[in-house]
Protein backbone atom coordinates (compact mmCIF):
# COMPACT_ATOMS: atom_id res chain seq x y z
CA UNK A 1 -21.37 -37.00 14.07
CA UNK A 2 -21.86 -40.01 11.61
CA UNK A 3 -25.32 -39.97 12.10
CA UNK A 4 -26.03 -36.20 11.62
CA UNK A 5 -23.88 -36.81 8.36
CA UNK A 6 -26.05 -39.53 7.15
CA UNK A 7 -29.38 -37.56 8.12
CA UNK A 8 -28.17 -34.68 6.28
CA UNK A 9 -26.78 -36.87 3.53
CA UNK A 10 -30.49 -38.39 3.11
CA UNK A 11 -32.35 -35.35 3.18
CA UNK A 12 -30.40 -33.85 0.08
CA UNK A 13 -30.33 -37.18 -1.26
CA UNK A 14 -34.15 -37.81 -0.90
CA UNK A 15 -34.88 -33.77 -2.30
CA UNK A 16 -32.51 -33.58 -5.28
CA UNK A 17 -34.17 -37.55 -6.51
CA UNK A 18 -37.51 -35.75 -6.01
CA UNK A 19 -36.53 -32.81 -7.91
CA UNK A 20 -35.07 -34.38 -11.11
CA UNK A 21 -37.29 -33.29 -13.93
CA UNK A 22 -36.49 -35.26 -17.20
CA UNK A 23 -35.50 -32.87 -19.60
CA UNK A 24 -32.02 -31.88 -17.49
CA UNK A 25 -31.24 -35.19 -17.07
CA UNK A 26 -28.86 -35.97 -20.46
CA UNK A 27 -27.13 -32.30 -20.03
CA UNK A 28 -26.21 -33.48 -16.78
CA UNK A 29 -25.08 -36.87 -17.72
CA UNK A 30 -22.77 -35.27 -19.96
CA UNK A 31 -21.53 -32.91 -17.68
CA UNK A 32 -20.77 -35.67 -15.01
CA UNK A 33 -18.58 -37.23 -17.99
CA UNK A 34 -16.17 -34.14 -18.17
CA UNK A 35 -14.86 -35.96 -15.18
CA UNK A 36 -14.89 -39.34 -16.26
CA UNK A 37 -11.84 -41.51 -17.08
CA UNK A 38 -11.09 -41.01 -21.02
CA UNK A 39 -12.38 -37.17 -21.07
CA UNK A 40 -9.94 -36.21 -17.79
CA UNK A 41 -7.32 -38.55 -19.36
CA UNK A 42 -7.62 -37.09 -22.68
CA UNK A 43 -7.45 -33.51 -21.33
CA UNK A 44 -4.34 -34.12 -19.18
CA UNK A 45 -2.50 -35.42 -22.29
CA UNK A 46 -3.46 -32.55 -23.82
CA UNK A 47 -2.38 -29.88 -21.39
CA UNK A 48 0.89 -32.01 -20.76
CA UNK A 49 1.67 -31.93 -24.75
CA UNK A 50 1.35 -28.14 -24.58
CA UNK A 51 3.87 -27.39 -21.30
CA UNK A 52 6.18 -29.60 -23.16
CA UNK A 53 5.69 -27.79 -26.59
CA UNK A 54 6.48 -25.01 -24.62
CA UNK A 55 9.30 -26.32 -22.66
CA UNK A 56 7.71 -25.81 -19.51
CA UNK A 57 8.68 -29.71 -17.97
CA UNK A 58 7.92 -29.18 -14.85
CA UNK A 59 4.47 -28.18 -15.35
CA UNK A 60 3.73 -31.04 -17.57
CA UNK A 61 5.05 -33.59 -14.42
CA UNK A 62 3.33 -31.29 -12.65
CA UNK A 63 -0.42 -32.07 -14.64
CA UNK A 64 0.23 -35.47 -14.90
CA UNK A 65 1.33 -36.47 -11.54
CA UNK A 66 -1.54 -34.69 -9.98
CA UNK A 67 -3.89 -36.30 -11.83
CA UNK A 68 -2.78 -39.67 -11.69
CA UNK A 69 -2.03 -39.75 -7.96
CA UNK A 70 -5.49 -38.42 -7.77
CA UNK A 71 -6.95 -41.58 -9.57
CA UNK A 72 -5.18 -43.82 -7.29
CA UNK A 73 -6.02 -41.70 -4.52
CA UNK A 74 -9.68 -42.43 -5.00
CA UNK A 75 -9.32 -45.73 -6.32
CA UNK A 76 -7.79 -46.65 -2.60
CA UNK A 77 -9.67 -44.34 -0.57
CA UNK A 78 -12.98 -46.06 -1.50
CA UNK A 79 -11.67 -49.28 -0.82
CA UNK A 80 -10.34 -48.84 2.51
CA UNK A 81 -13.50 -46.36 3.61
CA UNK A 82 -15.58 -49.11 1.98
CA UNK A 83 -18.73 -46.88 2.12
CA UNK A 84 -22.06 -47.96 0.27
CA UNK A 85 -23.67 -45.86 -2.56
CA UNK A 86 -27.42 -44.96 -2.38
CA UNK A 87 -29.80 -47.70 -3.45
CA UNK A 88 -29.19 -48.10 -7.43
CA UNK A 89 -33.32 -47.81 -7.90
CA UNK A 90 -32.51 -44.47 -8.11
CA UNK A 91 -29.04 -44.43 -10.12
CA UNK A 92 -29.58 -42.63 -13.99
CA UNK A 93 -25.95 -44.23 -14.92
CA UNK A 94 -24.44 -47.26 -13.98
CA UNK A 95 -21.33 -47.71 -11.39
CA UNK A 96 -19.10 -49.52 -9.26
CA UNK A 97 -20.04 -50.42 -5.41
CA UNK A 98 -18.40 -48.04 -3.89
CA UNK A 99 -18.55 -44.25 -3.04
CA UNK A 100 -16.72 -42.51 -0.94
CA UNK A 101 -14.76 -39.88 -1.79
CA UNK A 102 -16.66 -38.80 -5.62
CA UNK A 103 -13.90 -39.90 -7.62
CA UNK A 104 -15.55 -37.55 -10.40
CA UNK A 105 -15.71 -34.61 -8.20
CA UNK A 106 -11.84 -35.36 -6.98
CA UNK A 107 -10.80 -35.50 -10.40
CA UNK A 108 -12.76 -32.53 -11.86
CA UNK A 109 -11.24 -30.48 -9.29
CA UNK A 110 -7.71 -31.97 -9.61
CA UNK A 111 -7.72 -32.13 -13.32
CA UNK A 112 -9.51 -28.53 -14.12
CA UNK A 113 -7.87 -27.43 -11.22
CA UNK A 114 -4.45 -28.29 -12.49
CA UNK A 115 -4.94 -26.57 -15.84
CA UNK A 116 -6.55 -23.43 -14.11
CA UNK A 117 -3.18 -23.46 -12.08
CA UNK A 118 -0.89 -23.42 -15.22
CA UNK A 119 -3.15 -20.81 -17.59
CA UNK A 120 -2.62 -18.12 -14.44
CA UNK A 121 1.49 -19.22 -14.20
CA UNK A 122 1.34 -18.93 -17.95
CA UNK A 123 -0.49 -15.96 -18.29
CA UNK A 124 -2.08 -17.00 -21.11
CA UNK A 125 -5.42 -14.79 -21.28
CA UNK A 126 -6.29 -11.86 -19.87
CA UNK A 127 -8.63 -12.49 -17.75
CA UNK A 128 -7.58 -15.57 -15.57
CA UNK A 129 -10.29 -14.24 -12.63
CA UNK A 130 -12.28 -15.76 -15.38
CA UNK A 131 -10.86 -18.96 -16.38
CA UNK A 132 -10.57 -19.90 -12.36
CA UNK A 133 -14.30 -19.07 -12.26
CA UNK A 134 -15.05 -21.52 -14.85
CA UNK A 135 -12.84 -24.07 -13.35
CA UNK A 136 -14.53 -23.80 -9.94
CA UNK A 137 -18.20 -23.86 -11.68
CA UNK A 138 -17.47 -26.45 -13.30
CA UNK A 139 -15.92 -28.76 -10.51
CA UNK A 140 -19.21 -27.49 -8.20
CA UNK A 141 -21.41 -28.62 -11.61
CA UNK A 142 -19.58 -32.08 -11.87
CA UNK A 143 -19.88 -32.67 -7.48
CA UNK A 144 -23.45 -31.58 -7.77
CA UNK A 145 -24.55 -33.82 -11.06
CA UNK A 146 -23.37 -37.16 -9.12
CA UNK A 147 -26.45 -36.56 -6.34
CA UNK A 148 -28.37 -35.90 -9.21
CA UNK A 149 -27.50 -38.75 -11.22
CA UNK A 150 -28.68 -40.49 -7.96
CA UNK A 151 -24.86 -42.18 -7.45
CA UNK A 152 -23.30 -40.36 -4.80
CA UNK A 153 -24.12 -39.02 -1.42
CA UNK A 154 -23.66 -35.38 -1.15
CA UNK A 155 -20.83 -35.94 1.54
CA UNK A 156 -19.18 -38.42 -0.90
CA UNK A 157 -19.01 -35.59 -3.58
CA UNK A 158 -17.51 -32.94 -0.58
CA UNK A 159 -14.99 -35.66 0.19
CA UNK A 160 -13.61 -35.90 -3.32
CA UNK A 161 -13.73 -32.14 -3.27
CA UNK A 162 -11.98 -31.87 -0.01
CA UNK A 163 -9.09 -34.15 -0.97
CA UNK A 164 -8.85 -33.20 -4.57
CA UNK A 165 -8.29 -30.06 -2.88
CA UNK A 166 -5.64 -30.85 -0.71
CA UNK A 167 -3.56 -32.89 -3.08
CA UNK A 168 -3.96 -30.07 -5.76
CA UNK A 169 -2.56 -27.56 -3.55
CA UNK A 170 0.33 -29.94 -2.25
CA UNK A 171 1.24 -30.79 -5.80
CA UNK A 172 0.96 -26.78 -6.32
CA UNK A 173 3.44 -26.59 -2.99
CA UNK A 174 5.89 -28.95 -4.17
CA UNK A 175 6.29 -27.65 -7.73
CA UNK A 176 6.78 -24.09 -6.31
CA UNK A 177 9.23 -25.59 -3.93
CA UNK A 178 10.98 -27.36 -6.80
CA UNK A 179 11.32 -24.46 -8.96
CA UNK A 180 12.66 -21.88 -6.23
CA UNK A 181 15.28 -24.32 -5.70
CA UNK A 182 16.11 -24.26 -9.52
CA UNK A 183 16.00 -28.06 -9.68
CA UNK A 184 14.56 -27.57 -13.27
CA UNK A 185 16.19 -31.01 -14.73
CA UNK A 186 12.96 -32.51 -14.77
């Protein structure tokens, strides 16, 4: 299995590094930094200022746990999988050593995810269909621009997806749990 992984790992890889044209290459830089430390950080203030402002606690422990776990989550994931990034001749930002899970594609989904979560429990526009949309194009966009960048392989980015995932909707889980229960002294 490992080695049908890496195979199909390389030949993405290997096709999206032969397909970079040089014109899309700052959008996408900039587009890999919505998930980056200060812009996710930033945001998850943000969105935790406004549940507060509108009294809704649990939803801003809800942001800001997610998020943070999800940091640490990646942070000890890659150091205990230990797994190599590609070869940094083709990298078009610079990085740490280590790649799996994506912790930008973990985080994107976690943190966007997270705020796509609380703008359907708020009810805050109309059409949430279309703020979820966004969210998940925009998480996909973020996963996809680390191959591109040249820093991830494609099965690191489905990782972070994968567990952001799973710890979003567990965070989700608990929260519902929590508020059922009416243990709203958070």
């Amino acid at each position: 299995m490992n080695g049908l992984i890496s195979s199909v790992d390389a030949n993405i890889y290997d096709w999206v590094i032969s397909h970079r044209v040089s014109w899309l290459t700052e959008p996408v830089r900039l587009l890999s930094d919505l998930a980056g430390a200060a812009l996710t950080t930033a945001f998850v203030v943000l969105v935790a200022l406004c549940a507060l402002h509108r009294r809704r606690y649990l939803d801003a422990v809800f942001v800001v746990v997610a998020s943070v776990v999800a940091h640490l989550l990646s942070a000890g994931l890659k150091v205990s999988v230990g797994r190599a990034r590609p070869e940094s001749v083709d990298w078009l930002v610079q990085v740490g050593d280590l790649a799996f899970p994506s912790g930008h594609a973990l985080q994107a989904l976690v943190t966007y995810g997270s705020f796509g979560i609380l703008v359907w429990r708020w009810q805050l526009v109309q059409s949430r269909k279309l703020v979820i949309a966004t969210v998940v194009m925009l998480t996909f966009a973020v996963g996809c621009s680390r191959v591109y960048l040249g820093v991830h392989w494609p099965s690191d980015v489905v990782g972070g997806w994968a567990i952001g995932a799973a710890w979003l909707g567990l965070c989700w889980s608990i929260l519902h749990f929590v508020e059922t229960r009416n243990w709203r002294r958070c």
